[in-house]
C-alpha atoms as a PDB file:
ATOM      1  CA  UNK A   1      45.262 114.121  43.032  1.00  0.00           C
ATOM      2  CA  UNK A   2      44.772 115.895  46.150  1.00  0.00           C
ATOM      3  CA  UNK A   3      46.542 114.594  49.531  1.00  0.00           C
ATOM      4  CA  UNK A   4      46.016 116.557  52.528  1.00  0.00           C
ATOM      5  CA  UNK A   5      49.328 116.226  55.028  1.00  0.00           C
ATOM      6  CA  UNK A   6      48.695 115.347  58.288  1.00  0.00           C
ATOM      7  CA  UNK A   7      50.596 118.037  60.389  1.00  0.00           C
ATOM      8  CA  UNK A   8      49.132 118.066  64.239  1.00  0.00           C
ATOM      9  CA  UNK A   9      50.417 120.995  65.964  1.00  0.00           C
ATOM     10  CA  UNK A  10      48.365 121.380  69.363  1.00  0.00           C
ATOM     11  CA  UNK A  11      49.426 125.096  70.003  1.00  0.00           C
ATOM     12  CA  UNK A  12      46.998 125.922  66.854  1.00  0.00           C
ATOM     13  CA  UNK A  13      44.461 123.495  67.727  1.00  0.00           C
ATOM     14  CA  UNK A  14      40.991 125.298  68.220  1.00  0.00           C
ATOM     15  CA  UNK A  15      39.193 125.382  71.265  1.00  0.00           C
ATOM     16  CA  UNK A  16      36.999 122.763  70.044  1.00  0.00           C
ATOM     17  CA  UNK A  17      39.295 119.995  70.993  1.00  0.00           C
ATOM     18  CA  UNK A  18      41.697 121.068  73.321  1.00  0.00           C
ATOM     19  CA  UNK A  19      44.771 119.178  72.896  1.00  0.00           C
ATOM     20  CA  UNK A  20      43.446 116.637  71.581  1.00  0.00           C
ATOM     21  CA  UNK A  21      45.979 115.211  68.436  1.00  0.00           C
ATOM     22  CA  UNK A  22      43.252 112.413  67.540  1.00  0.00           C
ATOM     23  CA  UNK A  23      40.198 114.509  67.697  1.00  0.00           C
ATOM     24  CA  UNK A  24      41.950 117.174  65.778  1.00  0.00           C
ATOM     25  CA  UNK A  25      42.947 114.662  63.226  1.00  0.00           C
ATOM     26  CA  UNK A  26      40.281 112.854  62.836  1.00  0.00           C
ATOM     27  CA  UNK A  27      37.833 115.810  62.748  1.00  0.00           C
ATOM     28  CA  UNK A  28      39.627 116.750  59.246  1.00  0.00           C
ATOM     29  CA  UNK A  29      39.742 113.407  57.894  1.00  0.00           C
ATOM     30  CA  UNK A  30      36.419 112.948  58.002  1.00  0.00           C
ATOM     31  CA  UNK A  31      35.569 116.162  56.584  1.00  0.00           C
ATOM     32  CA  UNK A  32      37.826 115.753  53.425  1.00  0.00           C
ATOM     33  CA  UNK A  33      37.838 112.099  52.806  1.00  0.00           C
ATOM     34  CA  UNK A  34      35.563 112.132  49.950  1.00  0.00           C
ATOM     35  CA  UNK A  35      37.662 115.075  48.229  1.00  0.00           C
ATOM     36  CA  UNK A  36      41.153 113.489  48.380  1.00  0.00           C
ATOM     37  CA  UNK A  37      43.332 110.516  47.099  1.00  0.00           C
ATOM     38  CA  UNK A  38      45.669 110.801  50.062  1.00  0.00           C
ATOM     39  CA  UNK A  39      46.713 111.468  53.898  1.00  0.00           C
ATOM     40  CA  UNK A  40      50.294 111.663  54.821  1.00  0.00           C
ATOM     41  CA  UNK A  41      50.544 111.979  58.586  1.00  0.00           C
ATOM     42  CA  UNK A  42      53.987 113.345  59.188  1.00  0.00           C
ATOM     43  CA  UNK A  43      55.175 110.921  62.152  1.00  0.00           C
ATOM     44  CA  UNK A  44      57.528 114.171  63.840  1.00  0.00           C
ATOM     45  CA  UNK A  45      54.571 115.864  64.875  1.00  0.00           C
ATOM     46  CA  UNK A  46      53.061 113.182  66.393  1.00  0.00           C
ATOM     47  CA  UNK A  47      56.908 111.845  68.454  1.00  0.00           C
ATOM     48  CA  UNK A  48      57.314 115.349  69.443  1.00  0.00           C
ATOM     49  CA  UNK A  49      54.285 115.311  71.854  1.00  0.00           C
ATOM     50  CA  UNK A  50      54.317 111.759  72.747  1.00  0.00           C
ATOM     51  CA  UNK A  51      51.475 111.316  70.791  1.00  0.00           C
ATOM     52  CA  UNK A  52      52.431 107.966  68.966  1.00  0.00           C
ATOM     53  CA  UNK A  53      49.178 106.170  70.301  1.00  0.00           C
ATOM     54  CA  UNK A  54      47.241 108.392  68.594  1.00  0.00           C
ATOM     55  CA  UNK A  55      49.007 108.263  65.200  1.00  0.00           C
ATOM     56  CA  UNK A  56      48.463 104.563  65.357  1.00  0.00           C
ATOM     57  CA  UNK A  57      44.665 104.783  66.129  1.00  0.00           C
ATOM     58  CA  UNK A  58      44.724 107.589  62.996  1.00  0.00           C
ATOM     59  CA  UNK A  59      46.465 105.455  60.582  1.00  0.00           C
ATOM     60  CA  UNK A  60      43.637 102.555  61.625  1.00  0.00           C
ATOM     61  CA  UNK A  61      40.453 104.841  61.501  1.00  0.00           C
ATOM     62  CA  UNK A  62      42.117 106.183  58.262  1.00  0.00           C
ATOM     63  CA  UNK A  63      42.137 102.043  57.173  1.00  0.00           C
ATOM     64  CA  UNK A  64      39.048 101.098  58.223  1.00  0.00           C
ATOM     65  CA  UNK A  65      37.071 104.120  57.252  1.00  0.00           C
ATOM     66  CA  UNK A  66      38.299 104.934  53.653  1.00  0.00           C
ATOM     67  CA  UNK A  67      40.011 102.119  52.518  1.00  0.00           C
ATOM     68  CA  UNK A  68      40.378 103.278  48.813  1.00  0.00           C
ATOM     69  CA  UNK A  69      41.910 106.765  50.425  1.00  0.00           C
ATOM     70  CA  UNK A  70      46.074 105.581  50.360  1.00  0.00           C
ATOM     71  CA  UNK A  71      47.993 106.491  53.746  1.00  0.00           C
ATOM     72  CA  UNK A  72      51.452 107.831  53.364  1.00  0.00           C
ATOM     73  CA  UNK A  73      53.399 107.913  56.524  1.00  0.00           C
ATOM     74  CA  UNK A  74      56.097 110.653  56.229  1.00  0.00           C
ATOM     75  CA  UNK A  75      59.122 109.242  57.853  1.00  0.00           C
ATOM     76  CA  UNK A  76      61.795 110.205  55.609  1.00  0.00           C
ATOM     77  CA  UNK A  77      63.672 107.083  56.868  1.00  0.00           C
ATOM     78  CA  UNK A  78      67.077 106.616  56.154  1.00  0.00           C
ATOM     79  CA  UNK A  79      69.435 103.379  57.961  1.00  0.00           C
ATOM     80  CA  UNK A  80      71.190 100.351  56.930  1.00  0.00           C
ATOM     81  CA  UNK A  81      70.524  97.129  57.707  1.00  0.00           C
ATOM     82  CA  UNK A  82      68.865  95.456  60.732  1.00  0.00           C
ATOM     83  CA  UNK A  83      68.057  98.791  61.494  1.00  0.00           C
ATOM     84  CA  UNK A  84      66.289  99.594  58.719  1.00  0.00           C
ATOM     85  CA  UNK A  85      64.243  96.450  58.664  1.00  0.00           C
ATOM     86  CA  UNK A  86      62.973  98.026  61.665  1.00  0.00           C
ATOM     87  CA  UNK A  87      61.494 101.107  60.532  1.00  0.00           C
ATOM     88  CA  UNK A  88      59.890  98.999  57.453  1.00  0.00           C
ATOM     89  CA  UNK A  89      58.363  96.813  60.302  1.00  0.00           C
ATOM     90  CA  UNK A  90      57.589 100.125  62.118  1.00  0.00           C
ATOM     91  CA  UNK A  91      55.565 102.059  58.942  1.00  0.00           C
ATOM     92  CA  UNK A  92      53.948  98.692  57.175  1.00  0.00           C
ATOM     93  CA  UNK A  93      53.269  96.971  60.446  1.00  0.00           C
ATOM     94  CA  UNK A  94      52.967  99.062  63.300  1.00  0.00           C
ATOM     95  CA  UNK A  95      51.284 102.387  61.843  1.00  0.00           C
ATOM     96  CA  UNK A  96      49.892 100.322  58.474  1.00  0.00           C
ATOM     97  CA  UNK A  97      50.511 102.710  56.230  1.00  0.00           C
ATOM     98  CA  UNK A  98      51.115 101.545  52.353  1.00  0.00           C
ATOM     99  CA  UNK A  99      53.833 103.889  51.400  1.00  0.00           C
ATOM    100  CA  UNK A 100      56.222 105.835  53.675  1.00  0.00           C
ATOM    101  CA  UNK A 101      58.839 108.326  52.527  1.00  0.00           C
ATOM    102  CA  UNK A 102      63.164 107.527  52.611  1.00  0.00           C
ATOM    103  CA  UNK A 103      65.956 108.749  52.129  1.00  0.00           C
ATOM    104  CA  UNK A 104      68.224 107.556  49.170  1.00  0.00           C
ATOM    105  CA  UNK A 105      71.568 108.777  50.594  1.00  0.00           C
ATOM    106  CA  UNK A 106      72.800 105.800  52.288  1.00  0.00           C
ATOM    107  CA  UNK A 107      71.700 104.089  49.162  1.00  0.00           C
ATOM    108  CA  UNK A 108      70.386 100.612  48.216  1.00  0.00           C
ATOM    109  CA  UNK A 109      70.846  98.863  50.849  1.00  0.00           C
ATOM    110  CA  UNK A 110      69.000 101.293  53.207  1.00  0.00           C
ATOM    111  CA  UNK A 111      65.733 101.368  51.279  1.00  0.00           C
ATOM    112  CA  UNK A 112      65.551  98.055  50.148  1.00  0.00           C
ATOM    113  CA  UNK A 113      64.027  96.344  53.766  1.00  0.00           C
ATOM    114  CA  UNK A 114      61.277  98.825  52.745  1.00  0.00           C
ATOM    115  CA  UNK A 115      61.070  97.857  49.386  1.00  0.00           C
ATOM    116  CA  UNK A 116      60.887  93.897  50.272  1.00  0.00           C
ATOM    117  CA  UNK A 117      58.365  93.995  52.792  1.00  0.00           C
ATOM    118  CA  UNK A 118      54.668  92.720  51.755  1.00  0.00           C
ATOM    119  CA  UNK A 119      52.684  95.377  50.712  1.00  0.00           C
ATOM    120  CA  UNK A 120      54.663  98.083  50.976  1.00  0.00           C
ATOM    121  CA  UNK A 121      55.915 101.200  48.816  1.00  0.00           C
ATOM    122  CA  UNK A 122      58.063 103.933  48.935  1.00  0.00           C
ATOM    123  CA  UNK A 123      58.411 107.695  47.749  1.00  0.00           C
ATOM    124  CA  UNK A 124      61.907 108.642  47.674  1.00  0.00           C
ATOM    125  CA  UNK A 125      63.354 112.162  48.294  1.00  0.00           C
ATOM    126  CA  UNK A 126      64.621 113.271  44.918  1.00  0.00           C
ATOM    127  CA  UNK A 127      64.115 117.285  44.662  1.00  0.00           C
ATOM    128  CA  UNK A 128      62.268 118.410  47.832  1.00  0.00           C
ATOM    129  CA  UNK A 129      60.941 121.475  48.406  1.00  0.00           C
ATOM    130  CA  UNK A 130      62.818 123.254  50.726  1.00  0.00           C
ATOM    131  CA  UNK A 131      64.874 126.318  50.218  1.00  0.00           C
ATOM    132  CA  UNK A 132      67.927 124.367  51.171  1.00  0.00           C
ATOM    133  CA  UNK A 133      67.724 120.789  48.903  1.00  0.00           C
ATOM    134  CA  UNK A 134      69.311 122.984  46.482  1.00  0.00           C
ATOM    135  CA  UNK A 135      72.784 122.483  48.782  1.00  0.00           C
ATOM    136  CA  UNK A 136      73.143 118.716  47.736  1.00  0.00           C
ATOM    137  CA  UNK A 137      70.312 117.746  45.102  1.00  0.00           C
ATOM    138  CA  UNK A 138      71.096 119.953  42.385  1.00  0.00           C
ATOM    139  CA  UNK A 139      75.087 119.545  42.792  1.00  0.00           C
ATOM    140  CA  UNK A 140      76.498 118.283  39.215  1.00  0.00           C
ATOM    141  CA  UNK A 141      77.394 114.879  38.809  1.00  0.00           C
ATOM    142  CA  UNK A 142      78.577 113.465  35.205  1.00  0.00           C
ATOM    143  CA  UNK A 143      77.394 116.309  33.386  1.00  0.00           C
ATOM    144  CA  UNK A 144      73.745 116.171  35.742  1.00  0.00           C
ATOM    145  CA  UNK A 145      72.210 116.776  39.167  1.00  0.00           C
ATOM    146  CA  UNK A 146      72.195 114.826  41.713  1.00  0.00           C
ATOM    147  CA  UNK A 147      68.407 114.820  42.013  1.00  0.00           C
ATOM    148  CA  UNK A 148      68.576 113.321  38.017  1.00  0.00           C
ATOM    149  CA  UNK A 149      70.605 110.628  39.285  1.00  0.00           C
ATOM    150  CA  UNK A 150      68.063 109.612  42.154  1.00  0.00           C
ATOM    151  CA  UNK A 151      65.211 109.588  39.750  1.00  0.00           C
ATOM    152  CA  UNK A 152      67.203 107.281  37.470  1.00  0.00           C
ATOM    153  CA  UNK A 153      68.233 105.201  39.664  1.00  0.00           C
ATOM    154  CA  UNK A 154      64.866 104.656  41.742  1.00  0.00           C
ATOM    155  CA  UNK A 155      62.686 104.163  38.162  1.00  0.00           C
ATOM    156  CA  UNK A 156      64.944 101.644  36.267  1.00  0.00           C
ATOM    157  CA  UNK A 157      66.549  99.897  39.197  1.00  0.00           C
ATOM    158  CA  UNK A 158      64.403  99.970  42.772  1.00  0.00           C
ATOM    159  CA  UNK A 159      61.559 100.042  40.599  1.00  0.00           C
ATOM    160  CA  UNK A 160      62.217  96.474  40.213  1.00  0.00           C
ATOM    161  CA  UNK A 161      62.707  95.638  43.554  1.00  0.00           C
ATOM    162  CA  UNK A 162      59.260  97.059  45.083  1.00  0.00           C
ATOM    163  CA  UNK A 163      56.609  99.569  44.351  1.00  0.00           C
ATOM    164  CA  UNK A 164      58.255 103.256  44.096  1.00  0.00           C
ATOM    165  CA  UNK A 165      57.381 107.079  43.505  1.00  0.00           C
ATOM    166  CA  UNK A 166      59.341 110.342  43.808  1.00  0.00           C
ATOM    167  CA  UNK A 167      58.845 113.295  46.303  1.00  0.00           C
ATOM    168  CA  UNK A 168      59.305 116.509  44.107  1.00  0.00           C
ATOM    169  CA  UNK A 169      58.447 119.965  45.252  1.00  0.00           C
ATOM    170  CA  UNK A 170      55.741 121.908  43.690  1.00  0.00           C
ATOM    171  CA  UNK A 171      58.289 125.113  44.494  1.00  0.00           C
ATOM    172  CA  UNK A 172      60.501 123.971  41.613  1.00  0.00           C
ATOM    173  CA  UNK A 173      58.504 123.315  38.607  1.00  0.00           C
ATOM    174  CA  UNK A 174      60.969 123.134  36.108  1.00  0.00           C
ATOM    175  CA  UNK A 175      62.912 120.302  37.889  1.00  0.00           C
ATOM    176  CA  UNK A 176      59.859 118.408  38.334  1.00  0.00           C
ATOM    177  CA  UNK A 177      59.024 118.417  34.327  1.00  0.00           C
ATOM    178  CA  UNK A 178      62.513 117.325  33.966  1.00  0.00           C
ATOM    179  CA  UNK A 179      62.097 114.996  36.773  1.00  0.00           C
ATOM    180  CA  UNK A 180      58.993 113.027  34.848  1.00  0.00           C
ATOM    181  CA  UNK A 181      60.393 113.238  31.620  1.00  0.00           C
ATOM    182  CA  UNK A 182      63.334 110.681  33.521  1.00  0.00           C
ATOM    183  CA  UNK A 183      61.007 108.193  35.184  1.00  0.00           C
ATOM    184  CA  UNK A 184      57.881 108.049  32.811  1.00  0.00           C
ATOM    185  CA  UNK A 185      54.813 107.032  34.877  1.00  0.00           C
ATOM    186  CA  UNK A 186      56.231 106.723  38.083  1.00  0.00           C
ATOM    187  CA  UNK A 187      53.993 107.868  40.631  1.00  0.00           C
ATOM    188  CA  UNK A 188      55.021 111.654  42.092  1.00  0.00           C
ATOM    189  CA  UNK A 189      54.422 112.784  45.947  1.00  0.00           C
ATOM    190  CA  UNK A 190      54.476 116.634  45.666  1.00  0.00           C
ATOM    191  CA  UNK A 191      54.682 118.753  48.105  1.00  0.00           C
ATOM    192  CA  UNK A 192      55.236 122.351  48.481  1.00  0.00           C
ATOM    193  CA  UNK A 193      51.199 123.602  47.267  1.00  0.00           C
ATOM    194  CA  UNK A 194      49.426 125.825  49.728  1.00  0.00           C
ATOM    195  CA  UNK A 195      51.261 127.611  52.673  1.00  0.00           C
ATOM    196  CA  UNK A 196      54.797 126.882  50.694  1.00  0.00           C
ATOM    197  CA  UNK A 197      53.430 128.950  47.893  1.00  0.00           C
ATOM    198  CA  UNK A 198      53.422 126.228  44.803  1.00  0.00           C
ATOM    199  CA  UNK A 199      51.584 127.612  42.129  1.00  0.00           C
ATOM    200  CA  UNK A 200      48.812 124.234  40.985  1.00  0.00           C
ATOM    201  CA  UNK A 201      48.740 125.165  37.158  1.00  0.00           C
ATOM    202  CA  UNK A 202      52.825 124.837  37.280  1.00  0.00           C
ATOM    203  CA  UNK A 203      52.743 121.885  39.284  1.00  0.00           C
ATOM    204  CA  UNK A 204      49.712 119.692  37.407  1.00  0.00           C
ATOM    205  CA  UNK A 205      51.639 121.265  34.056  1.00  0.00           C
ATOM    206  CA  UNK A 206      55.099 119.729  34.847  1.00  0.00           C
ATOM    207  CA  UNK A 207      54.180 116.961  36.852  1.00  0.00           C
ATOM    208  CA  UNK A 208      51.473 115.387  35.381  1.00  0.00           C
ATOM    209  CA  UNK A 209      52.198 111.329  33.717  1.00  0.00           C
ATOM    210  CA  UNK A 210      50.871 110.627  30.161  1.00  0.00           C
ATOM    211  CA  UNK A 211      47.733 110.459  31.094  1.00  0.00           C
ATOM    212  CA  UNK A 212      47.760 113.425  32.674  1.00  0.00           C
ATOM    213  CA  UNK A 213      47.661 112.398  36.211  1.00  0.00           C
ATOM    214  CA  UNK A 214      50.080 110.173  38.218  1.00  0.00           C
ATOM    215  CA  UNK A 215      50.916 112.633  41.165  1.00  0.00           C
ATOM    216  CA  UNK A 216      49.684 112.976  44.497  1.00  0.00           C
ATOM    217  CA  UNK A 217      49.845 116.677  45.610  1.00  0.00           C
ATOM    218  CA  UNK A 218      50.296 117.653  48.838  1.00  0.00           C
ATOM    219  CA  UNK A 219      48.524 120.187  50.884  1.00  0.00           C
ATOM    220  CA  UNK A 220      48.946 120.376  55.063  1.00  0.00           C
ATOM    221  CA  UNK A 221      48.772 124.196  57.015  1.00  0.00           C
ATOM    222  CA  UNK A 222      46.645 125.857  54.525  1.00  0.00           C
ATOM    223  CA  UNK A 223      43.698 122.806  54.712  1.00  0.00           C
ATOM    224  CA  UNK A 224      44.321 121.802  58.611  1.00  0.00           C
ATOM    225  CA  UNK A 225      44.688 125.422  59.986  1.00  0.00           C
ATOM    226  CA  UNK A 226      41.820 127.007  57.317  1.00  0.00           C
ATOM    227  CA  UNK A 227      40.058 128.413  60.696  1.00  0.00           C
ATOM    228  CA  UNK A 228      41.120 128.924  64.402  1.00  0.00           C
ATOM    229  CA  UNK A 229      37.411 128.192  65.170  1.00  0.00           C
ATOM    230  CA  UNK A 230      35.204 126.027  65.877  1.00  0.00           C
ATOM    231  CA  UNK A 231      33.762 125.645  62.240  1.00  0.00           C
ATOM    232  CA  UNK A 232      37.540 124.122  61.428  1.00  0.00           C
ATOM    233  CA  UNK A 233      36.820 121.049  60.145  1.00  0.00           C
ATOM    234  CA  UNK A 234      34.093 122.509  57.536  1.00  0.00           C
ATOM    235  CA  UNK A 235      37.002 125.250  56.619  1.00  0.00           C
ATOM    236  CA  UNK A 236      39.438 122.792  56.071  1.00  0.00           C
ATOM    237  CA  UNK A 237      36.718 120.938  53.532  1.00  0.00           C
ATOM    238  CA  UNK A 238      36.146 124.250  52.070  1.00  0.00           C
ATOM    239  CA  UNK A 239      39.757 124.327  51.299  1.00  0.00           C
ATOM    240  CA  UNK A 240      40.393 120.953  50.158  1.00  0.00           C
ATOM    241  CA  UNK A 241      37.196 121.609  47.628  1.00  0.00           C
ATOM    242  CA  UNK A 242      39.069 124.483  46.121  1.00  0.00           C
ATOM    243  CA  UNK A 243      42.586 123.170  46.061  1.00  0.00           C
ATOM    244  CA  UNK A 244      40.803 119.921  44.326  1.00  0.00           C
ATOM    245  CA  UNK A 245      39.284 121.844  41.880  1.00  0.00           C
ATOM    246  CA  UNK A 246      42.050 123.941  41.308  1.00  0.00           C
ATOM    247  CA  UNK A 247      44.215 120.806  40.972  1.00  0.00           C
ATOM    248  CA  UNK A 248      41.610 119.321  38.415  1.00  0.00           C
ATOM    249  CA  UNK A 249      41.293 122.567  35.969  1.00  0.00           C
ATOM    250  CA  UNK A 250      44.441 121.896  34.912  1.00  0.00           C
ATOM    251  CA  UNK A 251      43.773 118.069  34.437  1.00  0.00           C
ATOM    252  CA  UNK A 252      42.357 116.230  31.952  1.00  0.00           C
ATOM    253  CA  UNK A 253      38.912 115.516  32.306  1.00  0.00           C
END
C-alpha cells in the first residue's frame, strides 16, 4: 500500500545529478518500483521550475516501465466548466496519469469533466493533512463535519459517475476510521506518513477496507531526501523497504 510522492526540489538534489528534475526522479523510481503500489508526482514542484517537460517524460517512463505501478498526478484541481474539461484533458491526456487529485468545493460540476473522461479517476480532498484543513473540513454541518459530508457525497453519488477515492491524512487517525466507516471500500490516498509524522500502525488500523487493505499511503521527503549523497537512490529504497514493511505488519497477510 505504499506510494512514494513525487516531490522534486533541486536545492536538495545531490551532487550526483545536478539539477537535473528527471534524473533525480527517475533515479528513485527505479529504485523503488518493485516495493510500491504508487507514484504521485506533485505537478507544483515541477511548474515552479519550468520543469513541465520533464514531468511529462516521468509520467511516460513511469507508464512504460511499470505499468501495474498506478500514477497519481497531484493537482488538487478545482474549476467549473470548460475550464475544467481542461485540466481533465491536461492530467489523463497530457501527463497520462490514471487518477489526479480535486477539489470538491466548487462542487459537482467542477469534478465531474474529470470524472467523465475515459479512463480516468479521482481522489477527492476530504480531511487532508495539514494543520490548517481543520479551518473548513471539520466545521459542523447538520449535526456533522464538513469532511463527513464530502465522503458521503463522493461514495454514494460521484461514485456513480466515475471511478473515486478519498485523500485523508494519516495525521488524523480518528477521522480517517470515521471516514471509512462512511464510504465502505472506497479506495483511500493518505498522506501525512514519514516527514509529517503519521504514525503507520494508526493509519493501516483506521484506514484499512474490509479486507484490510484499500489505501494507498503516501510517503515523499523522508524516501526522496533519505541521503544528500550520492548513494540516494539506494537510501531512498532502503526507506521505502522499511516504510513497506512497516505498512504491511499491521496488514493482513
Amino acid at each position: 500500500m505504499l506510494c512514494v510522492g513525487l516531490d522534486p526540489d533541486p536545492a536538495r538534489f545531490p551532487a550526483a545529478v545536478g539539477s537535473s528534475v528527471f534524473d533525480f526522479c527517475m533515479a528513485i523510481v527505479d529504485a523503488t518500483a518493485d516495493v510500491v503500489c504508487a507514484f504521485k508526482p506533485q505537478i507544483a514542484y515541477f511548474a515552479a521550475t519550468g520543469a513541465e517537460r520533464d514531468l511529462e517524460r516521468i509520467c511516460a517512463a513511469i507508464r512504460d516501465r511499470y505499468p501495474s505501478v498506478l500514477l497519481v498526478l497531484d493537482a488538487k484541481r478545482g474549476d467549473i466548466g470548460s475550464t475544467a474539461e481542461q485540466y481533465a484533458r491536461e492530467a489523463f491526456d497530457r501527463y497520462r496519469a490514471h487518477a489526479v487529485t480535486v477539489n470538491p468545493y466548487l462542487g459537482t460540476d467542477s469534478v465531474e469533466p474529470f470524472l467523465r473522461h475515459p479512463g480516468g479517476g479521482v481522489f477527492v480532498l476530504c480531511r487532508t493533512s495539514n494543520p490548517g484543513s481543520g479551518d473548513f473540513q471539520s466545521l459542523m454541518v447538520d449535526g456533522e463535519p464538513l469532511y463527513a459530508h464530502v465522503a458521503r457525497r463522493v461514495a454514494h453519488e460521484w461514485n456513480e459517475i466515475g471511478d473515486c477515492g478519498l485523500v485523508v491524512g494519516a495525521t488524523y487517525p480518528a477521522e480517517l476510521a470515521a471516514v471509512r466507516a462512511i464510504v465502505g471500500d472506497l479506495p483511500l490516498l493518505v498522506p501525512g506518513v514519514g516527514a509529517q509524522g503519521g504514525d503507520v500502525s494508526a493509519t493501516v488500523g483506521a484506514g484499512r477496507d474490509a479486507q484490510g487493505f484499500g489505501m494507498v499511503i503516501n510517503s515523499s521527503r523522508a524516501v526522496l531526501y533519505a541521503s544528500s549523497g550520492d548513494d540516494f537512490a539506494e537510501a531512498a529504497r532502503e526507506v521505502a523497504i522499511a516504510t513497506r514493511d512497516e505498512i504491511r505488519t499491521h496488514a493482513p497477510r
